[in-house]
N, C-alpha and C. Protein backbone atom coordinates (compact mmCIF):
# COMPACT_ATOMS: atom_id res chain seq x y z
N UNK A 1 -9.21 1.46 11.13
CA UNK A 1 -8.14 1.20 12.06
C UNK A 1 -6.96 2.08 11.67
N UNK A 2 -6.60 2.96 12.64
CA UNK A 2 -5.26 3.40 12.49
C UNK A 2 -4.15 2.84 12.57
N UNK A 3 -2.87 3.55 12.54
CA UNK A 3 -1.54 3.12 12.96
C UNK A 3 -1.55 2.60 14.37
N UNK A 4 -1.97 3.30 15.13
CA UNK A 4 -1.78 3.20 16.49
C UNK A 4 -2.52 1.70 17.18
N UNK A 5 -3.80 1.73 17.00
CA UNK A 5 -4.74 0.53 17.08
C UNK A 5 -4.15 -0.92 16.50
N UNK A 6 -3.88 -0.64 15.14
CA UNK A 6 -2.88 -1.50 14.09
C UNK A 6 -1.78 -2.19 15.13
N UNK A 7 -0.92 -1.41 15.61
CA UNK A 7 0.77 -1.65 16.40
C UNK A 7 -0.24 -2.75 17.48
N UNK A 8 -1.19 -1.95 18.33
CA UNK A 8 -1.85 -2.73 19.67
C UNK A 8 -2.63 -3.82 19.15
N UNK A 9 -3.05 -3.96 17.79
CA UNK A 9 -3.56 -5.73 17.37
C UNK A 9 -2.63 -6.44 17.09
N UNK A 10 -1.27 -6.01 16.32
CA UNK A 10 0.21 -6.91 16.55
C UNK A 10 0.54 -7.35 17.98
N UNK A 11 0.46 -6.05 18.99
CA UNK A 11 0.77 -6.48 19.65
C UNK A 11 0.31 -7.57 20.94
N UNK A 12 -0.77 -7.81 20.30
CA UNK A 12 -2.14 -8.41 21.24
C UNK A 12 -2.05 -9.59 21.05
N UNK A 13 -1.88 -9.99 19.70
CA UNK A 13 -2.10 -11.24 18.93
C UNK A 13 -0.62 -11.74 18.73
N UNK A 14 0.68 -11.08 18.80
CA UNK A 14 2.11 -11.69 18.41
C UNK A 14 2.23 -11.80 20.02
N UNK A 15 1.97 -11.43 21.24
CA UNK A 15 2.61 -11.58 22.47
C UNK A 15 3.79 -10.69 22.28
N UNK A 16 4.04 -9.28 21.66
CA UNK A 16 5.14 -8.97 21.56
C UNK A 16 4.48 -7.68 22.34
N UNK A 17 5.59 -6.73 22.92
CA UNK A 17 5.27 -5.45 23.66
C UNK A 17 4.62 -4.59 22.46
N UNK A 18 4.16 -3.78 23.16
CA UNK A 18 3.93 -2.47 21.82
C UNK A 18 5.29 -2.01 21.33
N UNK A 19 5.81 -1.56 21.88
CA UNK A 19 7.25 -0.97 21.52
C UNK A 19 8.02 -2.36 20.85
N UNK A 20 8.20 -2.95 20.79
CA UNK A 20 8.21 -4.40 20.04
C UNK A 20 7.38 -4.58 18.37
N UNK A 21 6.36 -4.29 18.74
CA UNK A 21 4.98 -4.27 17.67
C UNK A 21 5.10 -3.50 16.93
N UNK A 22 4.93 -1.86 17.64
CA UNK A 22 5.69 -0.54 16.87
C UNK A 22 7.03 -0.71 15.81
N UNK A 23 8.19 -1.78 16.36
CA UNK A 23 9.47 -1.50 15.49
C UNK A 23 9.22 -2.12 14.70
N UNK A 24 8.62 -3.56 14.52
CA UNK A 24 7.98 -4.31 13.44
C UNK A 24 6.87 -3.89 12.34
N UNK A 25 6.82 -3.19 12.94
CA UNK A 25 5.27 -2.13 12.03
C UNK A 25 6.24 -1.93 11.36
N UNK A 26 7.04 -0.50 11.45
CA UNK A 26 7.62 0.16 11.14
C UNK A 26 8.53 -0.60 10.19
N UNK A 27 8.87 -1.66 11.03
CA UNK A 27 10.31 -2.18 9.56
C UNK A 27 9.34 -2.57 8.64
N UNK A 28 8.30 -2.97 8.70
CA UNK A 28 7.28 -3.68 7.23
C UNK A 28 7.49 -2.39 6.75
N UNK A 29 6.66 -0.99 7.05
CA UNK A 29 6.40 -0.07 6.34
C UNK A 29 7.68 0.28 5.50
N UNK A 30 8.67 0.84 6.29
CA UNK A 30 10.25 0.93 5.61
C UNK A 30 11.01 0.06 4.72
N UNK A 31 9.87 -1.43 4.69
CA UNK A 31 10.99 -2.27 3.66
C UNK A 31 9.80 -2.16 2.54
N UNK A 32 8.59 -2.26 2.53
CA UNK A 32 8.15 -2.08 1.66
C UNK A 32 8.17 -0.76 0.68
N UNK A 33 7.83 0.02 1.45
CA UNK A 33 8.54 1.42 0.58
C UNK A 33 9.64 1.71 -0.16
N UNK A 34 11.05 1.24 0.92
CA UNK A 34 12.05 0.91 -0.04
C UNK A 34 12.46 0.03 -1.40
N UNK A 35 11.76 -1.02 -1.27
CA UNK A 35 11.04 -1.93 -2.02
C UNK A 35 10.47 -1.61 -3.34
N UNK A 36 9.26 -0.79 -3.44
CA UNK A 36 8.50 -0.40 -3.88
C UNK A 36 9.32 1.26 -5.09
N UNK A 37 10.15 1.63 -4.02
CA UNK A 37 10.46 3.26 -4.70
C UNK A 37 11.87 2.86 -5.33
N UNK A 38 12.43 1.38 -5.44
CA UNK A 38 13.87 0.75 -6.27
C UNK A 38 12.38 0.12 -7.20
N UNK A 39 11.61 0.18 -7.32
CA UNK A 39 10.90 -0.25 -8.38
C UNK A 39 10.51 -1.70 -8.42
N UNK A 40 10.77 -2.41 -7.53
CA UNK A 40 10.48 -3.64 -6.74
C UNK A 40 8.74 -4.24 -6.93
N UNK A 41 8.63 -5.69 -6.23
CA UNK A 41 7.42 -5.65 -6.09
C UNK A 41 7.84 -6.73 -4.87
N UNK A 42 6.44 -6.78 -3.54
CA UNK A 42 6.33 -7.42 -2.90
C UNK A 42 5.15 -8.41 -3.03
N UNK A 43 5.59 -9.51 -3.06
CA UNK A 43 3.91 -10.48 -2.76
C UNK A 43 4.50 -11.72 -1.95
N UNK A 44 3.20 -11.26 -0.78
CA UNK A 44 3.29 -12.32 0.25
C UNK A 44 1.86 -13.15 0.18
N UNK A 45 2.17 -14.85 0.04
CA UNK A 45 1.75 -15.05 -0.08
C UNK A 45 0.49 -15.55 0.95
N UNK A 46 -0.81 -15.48 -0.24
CA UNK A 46 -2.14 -15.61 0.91
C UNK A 46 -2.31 -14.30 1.31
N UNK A 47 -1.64 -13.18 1.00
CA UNK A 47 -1.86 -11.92 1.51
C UNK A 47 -2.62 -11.09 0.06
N UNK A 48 -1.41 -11.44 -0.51
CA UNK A 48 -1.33 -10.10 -1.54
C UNK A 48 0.08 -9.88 -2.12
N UNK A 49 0.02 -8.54 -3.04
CA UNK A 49 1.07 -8.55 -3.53
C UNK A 49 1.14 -6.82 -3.76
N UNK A 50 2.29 -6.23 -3.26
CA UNK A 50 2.38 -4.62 -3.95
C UNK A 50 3.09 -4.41 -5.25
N UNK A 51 3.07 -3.66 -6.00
CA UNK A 51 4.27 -3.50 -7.04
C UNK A 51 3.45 -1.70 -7.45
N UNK A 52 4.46 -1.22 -8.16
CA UNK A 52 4.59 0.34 -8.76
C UNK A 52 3.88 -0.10 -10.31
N UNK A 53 2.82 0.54 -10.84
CA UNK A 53 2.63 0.74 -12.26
C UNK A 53 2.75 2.18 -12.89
N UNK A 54 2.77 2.25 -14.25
CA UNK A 54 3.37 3.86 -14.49
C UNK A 54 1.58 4.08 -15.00
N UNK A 55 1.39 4.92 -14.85
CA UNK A 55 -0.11 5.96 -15.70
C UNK A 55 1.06 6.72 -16.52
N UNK A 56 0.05 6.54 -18.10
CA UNK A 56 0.75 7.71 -19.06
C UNK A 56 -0.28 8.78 -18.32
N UNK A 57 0.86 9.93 -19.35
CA UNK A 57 0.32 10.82 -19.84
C UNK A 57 -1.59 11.29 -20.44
N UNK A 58 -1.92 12.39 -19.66
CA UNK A 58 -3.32 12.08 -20.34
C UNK A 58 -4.17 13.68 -20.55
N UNK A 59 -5.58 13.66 -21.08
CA UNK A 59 -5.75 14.63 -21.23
C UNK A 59 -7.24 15.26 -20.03
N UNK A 60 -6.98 16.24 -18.90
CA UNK A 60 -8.28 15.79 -18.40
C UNK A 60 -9.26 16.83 -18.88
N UNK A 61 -10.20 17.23 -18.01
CA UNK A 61 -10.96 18.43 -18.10
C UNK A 61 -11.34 18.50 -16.50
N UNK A 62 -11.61 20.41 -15.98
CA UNK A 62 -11.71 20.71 -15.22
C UNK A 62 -13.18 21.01 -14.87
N UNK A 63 -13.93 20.48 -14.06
CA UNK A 63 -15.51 20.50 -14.04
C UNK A 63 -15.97 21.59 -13.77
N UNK A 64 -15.59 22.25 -13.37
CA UNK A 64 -16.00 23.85 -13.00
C UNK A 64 -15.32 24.71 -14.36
N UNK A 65 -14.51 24.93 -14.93
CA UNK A 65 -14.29 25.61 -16.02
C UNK A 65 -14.41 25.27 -17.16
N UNK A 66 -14.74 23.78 -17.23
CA UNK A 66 -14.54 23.02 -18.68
C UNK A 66 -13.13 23.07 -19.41
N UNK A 67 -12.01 23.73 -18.79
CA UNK A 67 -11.10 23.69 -19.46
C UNK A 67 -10.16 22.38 -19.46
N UNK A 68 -9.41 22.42 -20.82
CA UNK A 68 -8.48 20.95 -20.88
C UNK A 68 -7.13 20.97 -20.24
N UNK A 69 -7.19 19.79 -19.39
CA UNK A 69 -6.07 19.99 -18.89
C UNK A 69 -4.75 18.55 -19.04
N UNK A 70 -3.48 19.07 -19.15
CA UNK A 70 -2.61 18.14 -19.36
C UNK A 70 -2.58 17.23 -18.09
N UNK A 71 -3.15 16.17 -17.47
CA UNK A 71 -2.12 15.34 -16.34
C UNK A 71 -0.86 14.38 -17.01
N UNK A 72 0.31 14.67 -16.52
CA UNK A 72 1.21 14.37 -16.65
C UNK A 72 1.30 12.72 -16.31
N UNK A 73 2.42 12.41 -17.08
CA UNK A 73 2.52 10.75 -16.71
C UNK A 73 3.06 10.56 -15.06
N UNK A 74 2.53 9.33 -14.01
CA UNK A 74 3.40 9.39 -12.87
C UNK A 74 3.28 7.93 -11.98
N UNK A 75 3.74 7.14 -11.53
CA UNK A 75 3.74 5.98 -10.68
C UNK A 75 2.62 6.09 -9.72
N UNK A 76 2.26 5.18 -9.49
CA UNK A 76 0.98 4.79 -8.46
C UNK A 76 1.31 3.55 -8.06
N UNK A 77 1.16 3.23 -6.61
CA UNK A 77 1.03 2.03 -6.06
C UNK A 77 -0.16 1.54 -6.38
N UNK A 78 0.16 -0.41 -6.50
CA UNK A 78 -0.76 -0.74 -6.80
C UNK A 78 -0.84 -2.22 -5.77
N UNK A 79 -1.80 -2.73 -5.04
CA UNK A 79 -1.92 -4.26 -4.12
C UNK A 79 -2.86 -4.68 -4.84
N UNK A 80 -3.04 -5.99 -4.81
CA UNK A 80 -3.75 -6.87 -4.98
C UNK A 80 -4.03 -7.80 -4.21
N UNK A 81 -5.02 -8.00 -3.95
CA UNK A 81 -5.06 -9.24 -3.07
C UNK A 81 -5.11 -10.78 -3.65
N UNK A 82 -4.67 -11.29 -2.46
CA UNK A 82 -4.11 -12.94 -2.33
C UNK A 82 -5.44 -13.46 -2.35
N UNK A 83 -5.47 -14.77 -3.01
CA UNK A 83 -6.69 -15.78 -3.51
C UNK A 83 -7.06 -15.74 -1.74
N UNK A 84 -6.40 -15.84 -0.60
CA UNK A 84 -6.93 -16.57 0.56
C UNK A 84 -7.23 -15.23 1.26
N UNK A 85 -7.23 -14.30 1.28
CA UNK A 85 -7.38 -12.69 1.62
C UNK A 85 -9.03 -12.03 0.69
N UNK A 86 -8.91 -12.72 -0.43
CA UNK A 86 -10.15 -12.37 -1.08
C UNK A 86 -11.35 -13.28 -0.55
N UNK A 87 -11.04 -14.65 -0.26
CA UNK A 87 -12.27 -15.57 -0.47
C UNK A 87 -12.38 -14.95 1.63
N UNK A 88 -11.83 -14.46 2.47
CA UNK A 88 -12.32 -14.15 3.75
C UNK A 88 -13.10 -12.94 3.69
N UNK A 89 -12.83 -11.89 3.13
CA UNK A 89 -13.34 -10.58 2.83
C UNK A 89 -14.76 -10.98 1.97
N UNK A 90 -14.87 -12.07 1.24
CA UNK A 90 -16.67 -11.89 0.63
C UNK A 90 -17.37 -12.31 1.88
């Protein structure tokens, strides 16, 4: 499912217009991000939860040259899912 499909199942299922659906998309995406990049964490519950973890520093190797390579330390998003989000998905 894309963005687009995504906005038209909000908007199918909330009774709200698309253009309605669309600005609500959008403010989730924009508060979570903002959220997320002040170093924040979100968890809604029965859903899930987002938060930022750091990866150190590490050492890799390149499969085609064998050579060693430095990856640098850097943030990654991380979700988890909600006890009531997991037991629908098995």
């Amino acid at each position: 499912m894309n963005k687009t499909e995504f906005i038209n199942a909000v908007a199918e299922k909330s009774g709200l217009s698309k253009v309605d659906a669309k600005k609500a998309v959008d403010a989730f995406v924009e508060t979570v991000t903002s959220e997320l990049k002040a170093g924040g964490k979100i968890a809604l519950l029965g859903f899930g939860s987002f938060s930022v973890a750091e990866k150190s520093a590490r050492k890799g190797v390149n499969p085609r040259t064998k050579e060693v390579l430095d990856i640098p330390a850097r943030k990654v998003v991380k979700f988890k899912a909600g006890a009531e989000l997991a037991d629908i998905v098995k």
